[in-house]
Protein backbone atom coordinates (compact mmCIF):
# COMPACT_ATOMS: atom_id res chain seq x y z
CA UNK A 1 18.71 4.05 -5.58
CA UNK A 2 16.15 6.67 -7.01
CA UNK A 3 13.62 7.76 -4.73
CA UNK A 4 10.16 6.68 -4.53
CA UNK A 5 7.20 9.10 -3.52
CA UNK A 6 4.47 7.59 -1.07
CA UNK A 7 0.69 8.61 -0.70
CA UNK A 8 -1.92 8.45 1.44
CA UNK A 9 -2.94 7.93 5.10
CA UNK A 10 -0.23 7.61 8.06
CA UNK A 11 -2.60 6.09 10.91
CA UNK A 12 -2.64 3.84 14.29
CA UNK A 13 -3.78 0.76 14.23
CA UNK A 14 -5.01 -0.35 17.70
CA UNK A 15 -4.44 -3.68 17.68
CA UNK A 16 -6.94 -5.57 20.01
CA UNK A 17 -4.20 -8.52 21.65
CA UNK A 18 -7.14 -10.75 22.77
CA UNK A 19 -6.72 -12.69 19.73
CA UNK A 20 -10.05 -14.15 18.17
CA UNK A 21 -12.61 -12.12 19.98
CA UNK A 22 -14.24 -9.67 18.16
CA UNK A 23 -14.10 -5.81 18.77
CA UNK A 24 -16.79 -5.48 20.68
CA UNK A 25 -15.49 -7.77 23.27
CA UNK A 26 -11.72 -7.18 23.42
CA UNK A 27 -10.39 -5.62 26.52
CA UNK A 28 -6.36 -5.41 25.62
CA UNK A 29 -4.87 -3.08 23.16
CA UNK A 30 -1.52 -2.22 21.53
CA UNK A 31 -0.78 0.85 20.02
CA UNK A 32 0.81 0.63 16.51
CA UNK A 33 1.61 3.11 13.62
CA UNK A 34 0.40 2.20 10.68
CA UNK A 35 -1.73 3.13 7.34
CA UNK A 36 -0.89 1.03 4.08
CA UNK A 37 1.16 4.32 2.33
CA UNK A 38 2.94 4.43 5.19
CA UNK A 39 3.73 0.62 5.75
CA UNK A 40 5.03 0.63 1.84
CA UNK A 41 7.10 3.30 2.88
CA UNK A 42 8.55 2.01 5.64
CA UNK A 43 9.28 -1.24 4.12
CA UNK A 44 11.37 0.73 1.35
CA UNK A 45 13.17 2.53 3.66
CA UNK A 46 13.62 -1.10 5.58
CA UNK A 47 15.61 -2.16 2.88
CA UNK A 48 17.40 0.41 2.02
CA UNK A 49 15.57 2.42 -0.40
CA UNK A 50 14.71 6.28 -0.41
CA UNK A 51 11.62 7.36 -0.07
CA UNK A 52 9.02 10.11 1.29
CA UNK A 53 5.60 9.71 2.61
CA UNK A 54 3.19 12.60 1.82
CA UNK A 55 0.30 12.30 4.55
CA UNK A 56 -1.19 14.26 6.89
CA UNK A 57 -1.50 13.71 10.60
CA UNK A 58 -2.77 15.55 13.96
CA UNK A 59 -1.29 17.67 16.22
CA UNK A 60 -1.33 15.08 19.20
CA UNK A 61 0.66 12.27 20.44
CA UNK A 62 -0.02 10.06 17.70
CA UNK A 63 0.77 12.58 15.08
CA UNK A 64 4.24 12.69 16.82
CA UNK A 65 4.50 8.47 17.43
CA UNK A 66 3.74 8.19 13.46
CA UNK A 67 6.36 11.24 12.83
CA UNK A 68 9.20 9.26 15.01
CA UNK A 69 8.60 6.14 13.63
CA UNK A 70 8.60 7.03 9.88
CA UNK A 71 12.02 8.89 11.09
CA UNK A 72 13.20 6.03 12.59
CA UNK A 73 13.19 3.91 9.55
CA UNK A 74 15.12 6.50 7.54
CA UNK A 75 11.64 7.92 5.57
CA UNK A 76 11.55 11.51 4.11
CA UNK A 77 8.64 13.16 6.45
CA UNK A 78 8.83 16.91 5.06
CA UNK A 79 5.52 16.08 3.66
CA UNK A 80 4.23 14.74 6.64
CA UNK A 81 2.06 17.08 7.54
CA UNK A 82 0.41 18.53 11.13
CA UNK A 83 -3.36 19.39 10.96
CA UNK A 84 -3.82 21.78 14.41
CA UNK A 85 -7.69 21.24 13.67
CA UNK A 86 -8.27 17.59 13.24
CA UNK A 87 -6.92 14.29 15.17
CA UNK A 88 -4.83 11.58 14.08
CA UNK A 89 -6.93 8.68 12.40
CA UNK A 90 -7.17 5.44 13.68
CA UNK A 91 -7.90 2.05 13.17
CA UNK A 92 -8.69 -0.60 15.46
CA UNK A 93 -7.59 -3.89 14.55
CA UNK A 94 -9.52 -7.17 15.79
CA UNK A 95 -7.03 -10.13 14.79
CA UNK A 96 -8.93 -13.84 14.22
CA UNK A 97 -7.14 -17.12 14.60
CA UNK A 98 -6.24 -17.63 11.05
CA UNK A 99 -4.62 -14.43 11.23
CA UNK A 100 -7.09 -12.49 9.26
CA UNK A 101 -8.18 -9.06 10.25
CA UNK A 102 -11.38 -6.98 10.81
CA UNK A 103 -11.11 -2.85 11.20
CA UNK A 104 -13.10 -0.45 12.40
CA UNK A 105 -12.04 3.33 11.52
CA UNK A 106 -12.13 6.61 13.42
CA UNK A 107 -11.20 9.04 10.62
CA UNK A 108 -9.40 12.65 10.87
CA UNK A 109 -6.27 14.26 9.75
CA UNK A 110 -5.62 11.88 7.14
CA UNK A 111 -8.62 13.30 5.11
CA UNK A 112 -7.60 16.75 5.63
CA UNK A 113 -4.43 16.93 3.17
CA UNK A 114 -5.10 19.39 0.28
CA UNK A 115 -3.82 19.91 -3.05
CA UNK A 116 -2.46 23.06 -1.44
CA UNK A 117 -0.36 21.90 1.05
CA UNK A 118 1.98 20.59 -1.25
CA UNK A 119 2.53 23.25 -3.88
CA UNK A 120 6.15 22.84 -3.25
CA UNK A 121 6.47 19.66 -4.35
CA UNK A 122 8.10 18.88 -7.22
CA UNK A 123 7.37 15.15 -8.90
CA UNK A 124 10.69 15.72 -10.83
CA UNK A 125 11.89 15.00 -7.67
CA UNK A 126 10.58 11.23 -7.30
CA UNK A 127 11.63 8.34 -10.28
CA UNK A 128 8.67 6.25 -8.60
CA UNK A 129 4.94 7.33 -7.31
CA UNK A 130 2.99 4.77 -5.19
CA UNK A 131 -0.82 5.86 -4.88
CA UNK A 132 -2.57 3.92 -1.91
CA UNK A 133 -6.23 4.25 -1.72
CA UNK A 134 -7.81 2.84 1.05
CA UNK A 135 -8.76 6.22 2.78
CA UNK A 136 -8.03 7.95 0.09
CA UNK A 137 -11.52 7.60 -2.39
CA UNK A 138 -13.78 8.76 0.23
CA UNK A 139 -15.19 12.21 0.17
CA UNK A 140 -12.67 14.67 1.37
CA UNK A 141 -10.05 17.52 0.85
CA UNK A 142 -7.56 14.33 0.13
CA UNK A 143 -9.73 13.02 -2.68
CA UNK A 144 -9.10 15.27 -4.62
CA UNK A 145 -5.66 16.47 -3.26
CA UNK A 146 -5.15 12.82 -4.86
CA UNK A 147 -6.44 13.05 -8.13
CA UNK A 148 -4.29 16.31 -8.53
CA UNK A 149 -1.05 14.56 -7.73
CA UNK A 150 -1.61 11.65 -9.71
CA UNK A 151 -2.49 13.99 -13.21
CA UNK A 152 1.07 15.42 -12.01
CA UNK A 153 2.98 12.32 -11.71
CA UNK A 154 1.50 11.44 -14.71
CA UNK A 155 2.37 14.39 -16.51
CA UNK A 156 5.81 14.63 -15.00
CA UNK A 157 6.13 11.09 -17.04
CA UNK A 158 6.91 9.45 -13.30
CA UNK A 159 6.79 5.61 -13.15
CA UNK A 160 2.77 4.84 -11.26
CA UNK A 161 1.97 2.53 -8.99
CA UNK A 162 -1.14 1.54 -7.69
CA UNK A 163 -2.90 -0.63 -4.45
CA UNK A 164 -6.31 0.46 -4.04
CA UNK A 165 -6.81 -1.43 -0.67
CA UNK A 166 -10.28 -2.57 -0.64
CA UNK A 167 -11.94 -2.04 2.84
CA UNK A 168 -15.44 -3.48 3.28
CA UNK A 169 -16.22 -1.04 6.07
CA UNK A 170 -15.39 1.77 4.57
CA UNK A 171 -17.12 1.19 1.32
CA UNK A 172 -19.87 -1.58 1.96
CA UNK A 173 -22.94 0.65 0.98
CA UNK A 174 -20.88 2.38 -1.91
CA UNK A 175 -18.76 -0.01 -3.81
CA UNK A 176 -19.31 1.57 -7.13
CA UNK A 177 -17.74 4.30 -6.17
CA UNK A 178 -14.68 2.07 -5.34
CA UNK A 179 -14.74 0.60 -8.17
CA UNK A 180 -15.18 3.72 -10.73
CA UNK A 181 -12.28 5.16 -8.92
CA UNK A 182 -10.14 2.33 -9.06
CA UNK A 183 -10.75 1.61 -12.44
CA UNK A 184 -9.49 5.75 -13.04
CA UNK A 185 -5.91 5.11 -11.45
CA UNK A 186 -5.66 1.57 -12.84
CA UNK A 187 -6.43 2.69 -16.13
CA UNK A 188 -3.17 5.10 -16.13
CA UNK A 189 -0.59 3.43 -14.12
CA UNK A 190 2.72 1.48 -14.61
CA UNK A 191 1.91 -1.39 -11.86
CA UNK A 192 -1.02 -2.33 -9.56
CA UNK A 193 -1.49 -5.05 -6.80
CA UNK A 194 -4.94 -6.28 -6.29
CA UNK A 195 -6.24 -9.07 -3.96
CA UNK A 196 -7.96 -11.76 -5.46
CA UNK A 197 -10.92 -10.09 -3.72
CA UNK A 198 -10.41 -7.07 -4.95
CA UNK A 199 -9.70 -7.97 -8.62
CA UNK A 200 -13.54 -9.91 -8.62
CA UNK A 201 -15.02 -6.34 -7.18
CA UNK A 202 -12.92 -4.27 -9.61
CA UNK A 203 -13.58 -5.84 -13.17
CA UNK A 204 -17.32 -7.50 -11.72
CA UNK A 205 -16.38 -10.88 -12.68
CA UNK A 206 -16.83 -13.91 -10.98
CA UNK A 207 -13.88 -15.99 -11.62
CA UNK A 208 -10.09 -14.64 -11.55
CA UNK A 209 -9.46 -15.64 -14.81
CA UNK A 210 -11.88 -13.61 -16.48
CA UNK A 211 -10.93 -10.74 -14.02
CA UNK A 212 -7.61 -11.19 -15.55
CA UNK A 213 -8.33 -10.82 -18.85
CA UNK A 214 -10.27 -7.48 -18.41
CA UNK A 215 -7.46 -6.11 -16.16
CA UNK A 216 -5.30 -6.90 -19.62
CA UNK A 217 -7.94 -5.48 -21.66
CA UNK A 218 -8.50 -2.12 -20.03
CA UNK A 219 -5.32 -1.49 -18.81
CA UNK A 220 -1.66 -1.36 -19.87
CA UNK A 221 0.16 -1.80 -16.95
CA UNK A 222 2.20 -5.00 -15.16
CA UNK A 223 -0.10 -5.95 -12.82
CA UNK A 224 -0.31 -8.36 -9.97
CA UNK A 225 -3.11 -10.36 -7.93
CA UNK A 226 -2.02 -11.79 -4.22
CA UNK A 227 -3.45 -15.30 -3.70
CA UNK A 228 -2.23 -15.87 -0.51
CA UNK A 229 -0.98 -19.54 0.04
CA UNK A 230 -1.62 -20.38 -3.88
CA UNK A 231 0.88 -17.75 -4.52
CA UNK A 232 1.11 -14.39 -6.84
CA UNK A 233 -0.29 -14.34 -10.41
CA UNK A 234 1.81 -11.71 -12.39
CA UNK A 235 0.46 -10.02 -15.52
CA UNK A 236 3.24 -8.53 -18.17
CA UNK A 237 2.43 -7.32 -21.83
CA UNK A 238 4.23 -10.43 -22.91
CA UNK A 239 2.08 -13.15 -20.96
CA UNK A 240 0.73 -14.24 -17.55
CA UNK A 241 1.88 -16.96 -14.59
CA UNK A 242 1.50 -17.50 -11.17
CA UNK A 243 4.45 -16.93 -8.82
CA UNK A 244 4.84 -19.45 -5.59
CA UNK A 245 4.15 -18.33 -2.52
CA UNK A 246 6.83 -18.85 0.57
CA UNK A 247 4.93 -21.26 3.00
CA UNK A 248 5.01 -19.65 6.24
CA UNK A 249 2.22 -20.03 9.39
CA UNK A 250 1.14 -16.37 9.89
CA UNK A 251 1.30 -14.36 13.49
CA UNK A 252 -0.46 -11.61 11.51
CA UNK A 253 -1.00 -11.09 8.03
CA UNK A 254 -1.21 -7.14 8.79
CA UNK A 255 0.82 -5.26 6.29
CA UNK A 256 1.87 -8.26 4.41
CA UNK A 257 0.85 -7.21 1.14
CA UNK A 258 2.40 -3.21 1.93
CA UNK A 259 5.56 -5.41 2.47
CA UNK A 260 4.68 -6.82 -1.17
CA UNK A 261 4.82 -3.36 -2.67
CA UNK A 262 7.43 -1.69 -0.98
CA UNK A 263 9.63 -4.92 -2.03
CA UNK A 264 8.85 -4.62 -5.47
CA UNK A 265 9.43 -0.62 -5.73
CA UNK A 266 12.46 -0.99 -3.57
CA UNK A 267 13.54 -3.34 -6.58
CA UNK A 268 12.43 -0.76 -9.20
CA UNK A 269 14.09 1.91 -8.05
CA UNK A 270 17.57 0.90 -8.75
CA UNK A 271 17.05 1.19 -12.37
CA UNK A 272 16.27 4.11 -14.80
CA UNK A 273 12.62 4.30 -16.44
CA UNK A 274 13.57 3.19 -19.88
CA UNK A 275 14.92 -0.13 -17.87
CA UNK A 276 11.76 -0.88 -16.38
CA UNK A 277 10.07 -0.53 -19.36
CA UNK A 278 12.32 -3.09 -20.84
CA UNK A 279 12.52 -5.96 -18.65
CA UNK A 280 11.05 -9.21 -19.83
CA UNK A 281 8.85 -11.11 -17.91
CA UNK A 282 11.29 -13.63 -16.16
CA UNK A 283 12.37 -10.15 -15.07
CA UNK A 284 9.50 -9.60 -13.49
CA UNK A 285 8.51 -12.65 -12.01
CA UNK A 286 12.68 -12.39 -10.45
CA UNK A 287 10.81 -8.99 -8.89
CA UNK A 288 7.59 -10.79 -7.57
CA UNK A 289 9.57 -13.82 -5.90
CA UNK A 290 11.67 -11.43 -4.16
CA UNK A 291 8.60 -9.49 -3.45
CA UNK A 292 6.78 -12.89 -1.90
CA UNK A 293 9.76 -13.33 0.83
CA UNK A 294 8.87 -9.58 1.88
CA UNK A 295 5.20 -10.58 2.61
CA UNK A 296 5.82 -13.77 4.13
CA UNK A 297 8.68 -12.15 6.59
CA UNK A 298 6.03 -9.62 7.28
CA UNK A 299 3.77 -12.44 8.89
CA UNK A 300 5.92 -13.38 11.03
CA UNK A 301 5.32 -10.50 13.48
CA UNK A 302 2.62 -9.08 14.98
CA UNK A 303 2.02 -5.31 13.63
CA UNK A 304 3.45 -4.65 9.93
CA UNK A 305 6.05 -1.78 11.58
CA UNK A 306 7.26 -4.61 13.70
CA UNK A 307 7.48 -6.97 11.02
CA UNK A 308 9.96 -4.37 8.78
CA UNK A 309 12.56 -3.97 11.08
CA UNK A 310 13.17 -6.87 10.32
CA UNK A 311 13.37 -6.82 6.59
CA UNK A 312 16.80 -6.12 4.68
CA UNK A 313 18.03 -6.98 1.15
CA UNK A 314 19.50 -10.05 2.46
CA UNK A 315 15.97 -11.97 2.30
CA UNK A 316 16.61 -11.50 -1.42
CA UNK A 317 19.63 -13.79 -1.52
């Protein structure tokens, strides 16, 4: 396998366990790492991929927890960073009945990474480069320690991938901005995942087909939009279709589409660049079925980190 590069934010999620009560009124809470980057990145290493995670965490307790556990899945932390000046980030988790989540985030170290810390990196070093981007479009050292490493990923010809993680909290009162730096990655990537939700918000449209059709307008790469129980709708050069879903009644949907990505790089990454770029797409939607087992093992479990150790290649049999 060739490695895969991971960025973005490493983070705990505090998981409220009274299930359906909202924040304000939860009393019980478990401590779990998490941050989408880092779930992908787990998930590769899960199944037996190689891969790093470039983030940037506290000096603390937390910083350590999110250290240990990327470490104990077998992930590359050289680029984890420690930030002496700024806490770990967190995110606490309320989890509804249907399974469905609602966050509320206390930002630090994650924001903090800099274009500077990682001069010694080398993307010759990496055959794939996911880009998550739910932390990582807000104002910051990261944004554009972000922007840099994507211009040299791109440069260094790397294979792109893209989930810009739409958070309503985090960009409620500034969606443009979302959306204008979405459109910037999506634009120059291989692959991108996208919610239903998020495709509407991304191209402005109001049905999913038209959303597709500007995704394929604007934008050269495979793409793919999660529908959740109606399945996967995969986008290749050649044509579009909608991949089943694997029925499943969800624990906690948390980190299901991470799973999703990691799946579909872990596939990736066992083949050369020129091999990607040739596969057909029954290739593809072989990729995205595989990918759909990931996710639905992932909601099985409550907390994504818990869900992967208990993925392996054999759910692709």
């Amino acid at each position: 396998m060739n490695k895969i590069l991971c960025i973005g934010e490493a983070l705990i999620d505090m998981i409220c366990t009274d299930k359906g009560r909202a924040l304000q009124h939860g009393d019980n809470f478990l401590k779990k790492a998490g941050g989408a980057p880092a779930n992908v990145a787990a998930a590769i290493a899960a199944l037996g991929g190689k891969v790093d995670l470039a983030a940037k965490v506290g000096v603390d307790p937390f910083g350590t927890h999110l250290v240990e556990v990327m470490n104990s899945f077998g992930v590359g932390t050289q680029w984890m960073l420690r930030d002496p000046n700024h806490f770990t980030t967190f995110a606490f988790v309320s989890l509804m009945e249907n399974g469905e989540r609602d966050f509320y985030f206390n930002r630090g170290a994650d924001g903090q990474l800099r274009s500077s810390d990682l001069q010694g990196m080398s993307m010759n070093d990496y055959h794939i480069v996911h880009f998550g981007a739910a932390l990582a479009f807000l104002p910051g050292p990261f944004r554009e320690a972000y922007t840099d490493m994507l211009a040299s990923a791109r440069a260094a010809g790397r294979f792109i991938s893209f989930d810009p993680n739409y958070r309503h909290l985090l960009f409620g009162n500034d969606q443009q901005n979302f959306v204008t730096r979405s459109w910037q990655v999506a634009e120059h990537c291989d692959f991108f995942k996208v919610s239903d939700e998020e495709a509407l918000l991304i191209t402005g449209k109001t049905t999913l087909e038209d959303a597709v059709e500007v995704f394929r307008a604007r934008s050269r790469a495979i793409f793919a939009i999660t529908l959740g129980k109606d399945g996967t709708l995969l986008s290749t050069l050649e044509r579009k279709s909608i991949v089943a879903s694997i029925p499943v009644k969800p624990v906690d949907t948390t980190g299901a589409g991470d799973a999703f990505v990691g799946a579909l790089l872990y596939q990736l990454s066992g083949h050369d660049r020129n091999s990607i770029g040739a596969f057909s797409h029954d290739d593809w939607e072989g990729f995205v079925r595989n990918a759909n087992k990931a996710g639905a093992r992932t909601c099985e479990y409550l907390g994504a980190m818990e869900a992967f150790r208990h993925l392996s290649a054999d759910i692709f049999k």
